[in-house]
Protein backbone atom coordinates (compact mmCIF):
# COMPACT_ATOMS: atom_id res chain seq x y z
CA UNK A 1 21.74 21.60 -15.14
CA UNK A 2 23.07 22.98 -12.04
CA UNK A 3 25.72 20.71 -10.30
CA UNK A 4 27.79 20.84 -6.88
CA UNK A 5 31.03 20.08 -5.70
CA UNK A 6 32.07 20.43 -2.19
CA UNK A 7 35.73 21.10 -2.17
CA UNK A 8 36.11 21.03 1.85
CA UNK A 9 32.99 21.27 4.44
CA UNK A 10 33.80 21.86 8.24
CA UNK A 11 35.01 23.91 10.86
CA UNK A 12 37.81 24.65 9.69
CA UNK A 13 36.70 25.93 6.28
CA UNK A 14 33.60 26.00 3.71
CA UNK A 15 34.25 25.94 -0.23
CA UNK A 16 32.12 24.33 -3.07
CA UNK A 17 31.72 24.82 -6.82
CA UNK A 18 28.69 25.93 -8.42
CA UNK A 19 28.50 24.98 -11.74
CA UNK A 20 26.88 24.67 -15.39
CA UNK A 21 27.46 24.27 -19.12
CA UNK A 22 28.27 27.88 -18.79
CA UNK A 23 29.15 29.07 -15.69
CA UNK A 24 31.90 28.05 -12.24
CA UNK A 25 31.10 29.71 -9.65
CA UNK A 26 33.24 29.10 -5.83
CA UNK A 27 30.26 29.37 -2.71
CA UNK A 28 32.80 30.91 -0.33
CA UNK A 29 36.30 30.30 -0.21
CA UNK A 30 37.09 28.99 3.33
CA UNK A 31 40.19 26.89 2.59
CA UNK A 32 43.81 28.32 1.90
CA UNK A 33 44.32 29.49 -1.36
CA UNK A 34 46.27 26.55 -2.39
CA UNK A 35 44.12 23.42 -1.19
CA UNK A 36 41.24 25.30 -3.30
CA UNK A 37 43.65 24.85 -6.11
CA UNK A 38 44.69 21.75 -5.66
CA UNK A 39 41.00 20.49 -4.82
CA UNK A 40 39.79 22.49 -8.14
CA UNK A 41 41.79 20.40 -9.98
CA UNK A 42 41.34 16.99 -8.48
CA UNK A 43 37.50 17.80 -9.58
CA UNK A 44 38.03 18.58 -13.16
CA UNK A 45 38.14 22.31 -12.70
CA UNK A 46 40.67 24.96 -12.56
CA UNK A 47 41.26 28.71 -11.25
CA UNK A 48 40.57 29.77 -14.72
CA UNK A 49 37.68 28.49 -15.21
CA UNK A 50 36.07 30.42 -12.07
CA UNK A 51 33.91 33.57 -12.68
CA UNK A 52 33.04 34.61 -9.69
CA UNK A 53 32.65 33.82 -5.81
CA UNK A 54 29.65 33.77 -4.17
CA UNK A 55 30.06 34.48 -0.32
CA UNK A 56 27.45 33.24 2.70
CA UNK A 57 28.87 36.00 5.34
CA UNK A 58 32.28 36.99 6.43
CA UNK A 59 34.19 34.62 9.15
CA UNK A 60 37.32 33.14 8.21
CA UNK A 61 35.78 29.76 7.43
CA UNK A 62 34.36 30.66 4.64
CA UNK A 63 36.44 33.99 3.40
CA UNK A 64 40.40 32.67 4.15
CA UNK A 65 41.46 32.37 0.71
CA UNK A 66 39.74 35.33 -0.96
CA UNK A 67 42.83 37.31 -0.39
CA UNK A 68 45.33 35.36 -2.15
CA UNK A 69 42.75 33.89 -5.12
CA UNK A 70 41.98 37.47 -5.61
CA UNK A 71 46.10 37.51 -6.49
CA UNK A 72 45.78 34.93 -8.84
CA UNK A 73 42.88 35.98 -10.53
CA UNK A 74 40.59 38.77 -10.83
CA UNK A 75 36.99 37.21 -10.57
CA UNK A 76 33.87 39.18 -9.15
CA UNK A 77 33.05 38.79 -5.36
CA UNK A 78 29.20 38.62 -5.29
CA UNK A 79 28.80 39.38 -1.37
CA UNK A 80 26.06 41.67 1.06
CA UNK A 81 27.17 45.52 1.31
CA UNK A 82 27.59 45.11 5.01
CA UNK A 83 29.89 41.85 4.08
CA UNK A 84 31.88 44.01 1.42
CA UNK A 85 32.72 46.79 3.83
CA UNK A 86 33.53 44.62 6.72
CA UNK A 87 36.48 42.41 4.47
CA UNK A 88 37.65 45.10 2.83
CA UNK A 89 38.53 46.23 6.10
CA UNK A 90 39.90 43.28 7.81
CA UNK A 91 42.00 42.03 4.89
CA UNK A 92 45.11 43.32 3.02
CA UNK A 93 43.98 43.07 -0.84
CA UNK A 94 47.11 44.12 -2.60
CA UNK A 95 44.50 46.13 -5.31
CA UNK A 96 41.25 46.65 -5.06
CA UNK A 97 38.62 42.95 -5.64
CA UNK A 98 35.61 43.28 -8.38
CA UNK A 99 32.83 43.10 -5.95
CA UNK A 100 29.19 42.70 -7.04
CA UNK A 101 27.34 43.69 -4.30
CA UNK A 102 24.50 42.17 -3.98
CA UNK A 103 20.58 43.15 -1.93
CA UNK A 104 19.35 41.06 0.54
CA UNK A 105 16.46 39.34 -0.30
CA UNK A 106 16.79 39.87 -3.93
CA UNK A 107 17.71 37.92 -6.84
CA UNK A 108 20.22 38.72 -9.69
CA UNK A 109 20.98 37.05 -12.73
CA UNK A 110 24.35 35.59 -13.77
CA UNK A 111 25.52 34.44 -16.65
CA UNK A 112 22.58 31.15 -17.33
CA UNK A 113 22.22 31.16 -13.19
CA UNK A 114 19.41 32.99 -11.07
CA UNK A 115 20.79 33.87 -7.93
CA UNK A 116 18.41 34.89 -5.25
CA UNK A 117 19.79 35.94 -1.46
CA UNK A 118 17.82 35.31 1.67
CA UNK A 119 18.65 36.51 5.44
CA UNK A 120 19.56 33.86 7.81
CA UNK A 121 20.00 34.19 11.91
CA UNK A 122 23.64 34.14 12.33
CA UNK A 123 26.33 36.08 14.57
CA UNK A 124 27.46 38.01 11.05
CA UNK A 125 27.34 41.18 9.84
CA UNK A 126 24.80 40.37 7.54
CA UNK A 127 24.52 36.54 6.26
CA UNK A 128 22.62 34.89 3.66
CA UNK A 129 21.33 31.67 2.13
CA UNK A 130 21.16 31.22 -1.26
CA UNK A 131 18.48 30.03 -4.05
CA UNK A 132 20.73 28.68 -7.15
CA UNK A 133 18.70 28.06 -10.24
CA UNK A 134 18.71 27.26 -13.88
CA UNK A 135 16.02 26.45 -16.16
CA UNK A 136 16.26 23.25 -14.95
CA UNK A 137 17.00 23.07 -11.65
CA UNK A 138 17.12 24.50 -8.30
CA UNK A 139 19.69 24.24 -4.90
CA UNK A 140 18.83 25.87 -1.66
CA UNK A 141 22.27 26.25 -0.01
CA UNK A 142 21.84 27.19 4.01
CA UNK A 143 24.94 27.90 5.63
CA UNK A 144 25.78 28.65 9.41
CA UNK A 145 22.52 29.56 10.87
CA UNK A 146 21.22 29.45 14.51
CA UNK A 147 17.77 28.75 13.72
CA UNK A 148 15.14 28.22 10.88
CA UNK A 149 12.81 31.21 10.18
CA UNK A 150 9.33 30.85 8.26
CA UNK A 151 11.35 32.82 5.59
CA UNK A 152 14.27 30.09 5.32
CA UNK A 153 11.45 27.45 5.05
CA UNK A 154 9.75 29.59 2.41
CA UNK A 155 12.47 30.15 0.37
CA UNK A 156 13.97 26.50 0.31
CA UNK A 157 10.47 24.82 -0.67
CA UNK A 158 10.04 23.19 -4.06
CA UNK A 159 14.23 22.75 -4.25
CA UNK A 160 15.46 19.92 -5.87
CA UNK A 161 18.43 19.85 -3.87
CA UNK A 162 19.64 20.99 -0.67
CA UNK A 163 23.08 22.14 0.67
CA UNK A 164 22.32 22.84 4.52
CA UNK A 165 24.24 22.69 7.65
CA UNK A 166 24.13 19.96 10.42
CA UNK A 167 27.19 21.33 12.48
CA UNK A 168 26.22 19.22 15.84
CA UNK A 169 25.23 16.72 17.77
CA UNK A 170 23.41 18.18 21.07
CA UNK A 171 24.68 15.40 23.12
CA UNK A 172 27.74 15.27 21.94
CA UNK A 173 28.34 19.29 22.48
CA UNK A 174 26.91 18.80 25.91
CA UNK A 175 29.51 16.24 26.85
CA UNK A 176 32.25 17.92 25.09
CA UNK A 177 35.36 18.67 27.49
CA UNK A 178 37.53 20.77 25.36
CA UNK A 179 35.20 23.69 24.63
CA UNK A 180 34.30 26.03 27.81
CA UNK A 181 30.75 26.61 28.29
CA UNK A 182 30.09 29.77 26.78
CA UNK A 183 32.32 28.33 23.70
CA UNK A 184 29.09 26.07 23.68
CA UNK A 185 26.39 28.42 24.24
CA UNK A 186 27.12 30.39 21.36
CA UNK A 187 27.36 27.09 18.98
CA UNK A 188 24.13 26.24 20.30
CA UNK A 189 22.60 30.05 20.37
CA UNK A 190 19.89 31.37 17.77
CA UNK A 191 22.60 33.00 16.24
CA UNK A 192 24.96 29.79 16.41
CA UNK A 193 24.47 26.75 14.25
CA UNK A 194 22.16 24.19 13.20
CA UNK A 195 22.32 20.91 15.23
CA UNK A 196 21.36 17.55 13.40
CA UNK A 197 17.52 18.03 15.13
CA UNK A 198 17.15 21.52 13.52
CA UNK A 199 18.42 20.43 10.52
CA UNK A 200 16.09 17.07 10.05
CA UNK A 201 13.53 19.35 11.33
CA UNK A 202 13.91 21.99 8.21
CA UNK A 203 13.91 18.80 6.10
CA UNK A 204 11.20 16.96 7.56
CA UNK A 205 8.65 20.17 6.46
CA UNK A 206 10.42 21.25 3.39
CA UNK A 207 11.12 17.69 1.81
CA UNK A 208 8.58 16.70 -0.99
CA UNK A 209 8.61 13.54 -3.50
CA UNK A 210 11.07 15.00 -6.09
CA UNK A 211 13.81 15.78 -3.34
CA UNK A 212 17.14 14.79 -5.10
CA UNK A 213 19.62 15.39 -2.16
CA UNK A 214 20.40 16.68 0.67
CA UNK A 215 23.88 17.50 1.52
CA UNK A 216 25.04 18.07 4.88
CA UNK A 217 27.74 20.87 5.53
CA UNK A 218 30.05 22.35 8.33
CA UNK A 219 29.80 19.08 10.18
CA UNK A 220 31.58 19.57 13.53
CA UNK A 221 34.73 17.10 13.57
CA UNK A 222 34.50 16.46 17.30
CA UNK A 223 30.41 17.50 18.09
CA UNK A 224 28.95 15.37 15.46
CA UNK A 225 29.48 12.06 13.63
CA UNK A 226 28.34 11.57 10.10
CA UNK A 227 26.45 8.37 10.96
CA UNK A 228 24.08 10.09 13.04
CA UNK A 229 23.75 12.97 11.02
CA UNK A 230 22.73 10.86 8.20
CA UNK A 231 20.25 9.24 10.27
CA UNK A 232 18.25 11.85 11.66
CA UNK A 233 17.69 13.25 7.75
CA UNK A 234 17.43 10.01 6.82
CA UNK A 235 14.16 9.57 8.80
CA UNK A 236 12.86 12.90 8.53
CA UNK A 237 12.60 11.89 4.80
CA UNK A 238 11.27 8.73 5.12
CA UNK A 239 8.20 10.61 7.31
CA UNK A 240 7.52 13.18 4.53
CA UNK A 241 7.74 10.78 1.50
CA UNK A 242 11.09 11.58 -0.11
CA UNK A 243 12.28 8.17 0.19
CA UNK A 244 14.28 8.23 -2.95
CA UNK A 245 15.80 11.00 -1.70
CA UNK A 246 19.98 10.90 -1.49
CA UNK A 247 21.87 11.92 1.95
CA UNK A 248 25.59 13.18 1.97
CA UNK A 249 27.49 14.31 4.64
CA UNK A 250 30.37 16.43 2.96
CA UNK A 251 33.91 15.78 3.67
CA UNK A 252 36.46 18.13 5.35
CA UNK A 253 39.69 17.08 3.87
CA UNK A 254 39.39 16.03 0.29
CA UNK A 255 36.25 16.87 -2.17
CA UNK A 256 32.88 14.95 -2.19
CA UNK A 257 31.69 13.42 -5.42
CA UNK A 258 29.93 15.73 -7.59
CA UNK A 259 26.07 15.84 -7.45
CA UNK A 260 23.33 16.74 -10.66
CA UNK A 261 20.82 19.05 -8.39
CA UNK A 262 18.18 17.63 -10.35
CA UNK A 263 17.65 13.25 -9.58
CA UNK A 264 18.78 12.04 -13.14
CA UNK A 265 15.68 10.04 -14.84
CA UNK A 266 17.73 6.68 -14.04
CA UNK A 267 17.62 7.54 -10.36
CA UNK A 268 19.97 4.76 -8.28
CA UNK A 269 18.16 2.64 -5.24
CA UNK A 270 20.86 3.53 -2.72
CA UNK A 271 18.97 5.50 0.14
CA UNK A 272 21.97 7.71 1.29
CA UNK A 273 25.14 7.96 1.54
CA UNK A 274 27.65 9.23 4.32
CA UNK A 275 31.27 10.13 4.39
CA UNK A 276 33.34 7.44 6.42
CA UNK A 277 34.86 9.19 9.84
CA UNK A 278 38.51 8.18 9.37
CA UNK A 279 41.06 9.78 7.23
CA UNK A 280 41.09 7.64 4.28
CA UNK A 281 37.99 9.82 3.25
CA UNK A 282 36.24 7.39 1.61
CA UNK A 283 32.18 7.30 1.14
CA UNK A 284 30.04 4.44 2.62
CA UNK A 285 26.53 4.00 0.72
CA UNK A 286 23.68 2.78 2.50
């Protein structure tokens, strides 16, 4: 069974744990060094037990603590060619990483995982969405994207759970004062992010009857509000026929609750569930 932890989801940086019976892996490493530590072990896990990294793309969100895990311990990084060269340029590795350089659009396997890599529309050197899967289950993760190809659709059907951004709010990024305009036209560019209508829109023709959950990432702390978020997936749901299905908004500063990818046979009645927008980061089910 294939499980997910989001240690930290936002702006500011993107790090989960992948995990089995068998296997730990990190889906980027966004955070410092230390909170992915600390956050490891407030889950159950450790540094130890990692073996490996999995990276989306390169920007500092989601590749700031590579540098000094790669210190403490000597784990493969699974990442693009293109991604490879482009962080082994930018950052000072006191000796040489393990990469595991993975193809685009091909799948490896690892360990009791199957790993398959998909392009996504992005301003990277060459990002990717993932396909997770055991023998029993299966997460589509979709990172920062700008828009949703036929080939992102394709490639997330018939998942049992989703880990996909919903970075903004179009109304709230219109009105927003603090960003200057082109600040905004690149969020909101086709190789930008997805807003909360993209995202419920992905959903809305993906989603099918055995949808577990659907986890919402990099939420904007200022562009978007949780609440909303939820609602718009919510709905897009309820119109395909995954009404049992679970929505999350992941959390920025502290971990969200582990999920089983795969709805457990005693499957709860709560709808969805959101992360509360002040800082005592607690979760709100609805």
């Amino acid at each position: 069974m294939v499980r997910l932890t989001i240690l930290g989801s936002g702006s500011s940086g993107n790090c989960a744990v992948i995990s089995t019976e068998r296997t730990t892996l990190l889906l980027d490493a966004g955070l410092s060094a230390k909170q992915i530590c600390l956050r490891l072990d407030a889950c159950g896990f450790s540094l130890d037990m990692l073996d490996g990294i999995l990276l989306t793309h390169e920007h500092q969100d989601h590749t700031g603590g590579i540098e000094v895990l790669s210190r403490k311990k000597q784990v493969p990084l699974f990442c693009t060619a293109l991604t490879q060269e482009t962080l082994a340029g930018s950052l000072q590795f006191r000796s040489p990483p393990s990469w595991r350089l993975m193809t685009t659009g091909s799948a490896f396997e690892f360990q009791d995982l199957r790993i398959e890599s998909f392009p996504v529309p992005h301003d990277a050197v060459d990002p990717v969405g993932f396909v997770i899967a055991d023998e029993e289950s299966r997460l589509g993760v979709l990172s920062d994207v700008g828009f949703v190809t036929n080939l992102i659709k394709d490639r997330l059907r018939n998942s049992d759970s989703l880990f996909i951004e919903a970075n903004y709010d179009t109304q709230l990024l219109e009105n927003d004062t603090k960003r200057p305009w082109a600040t905004k036209q690149r969020i909101s560019s086709r190789h930008g992010h997805l807003s909360n209508e993209q995202a419920a829109e992905l959903v809305r023709e993906i989603a099918h009857p055995g949808l577990s959950h659907v986890v919402l990432g990099h939420l904007s702390d200022d562009c978007n509000d949780p609440v909303v978020a939820a609602r718009y997936i919510r709905q897009a749901l309820d119109s395909s026929g995954a009404n049992d299905a679970r929505v999350i908004c992941a959390e920025r500063h502290k971990p969200t609750p582990t999920i089983e990818v795969v709805r457990p046979r005693r499957d709860a009645s709560v709808s969805f569930c959101f992360a509360a927008a002040d800082e005592t980061g607690q979760l709100a089910l609805l």
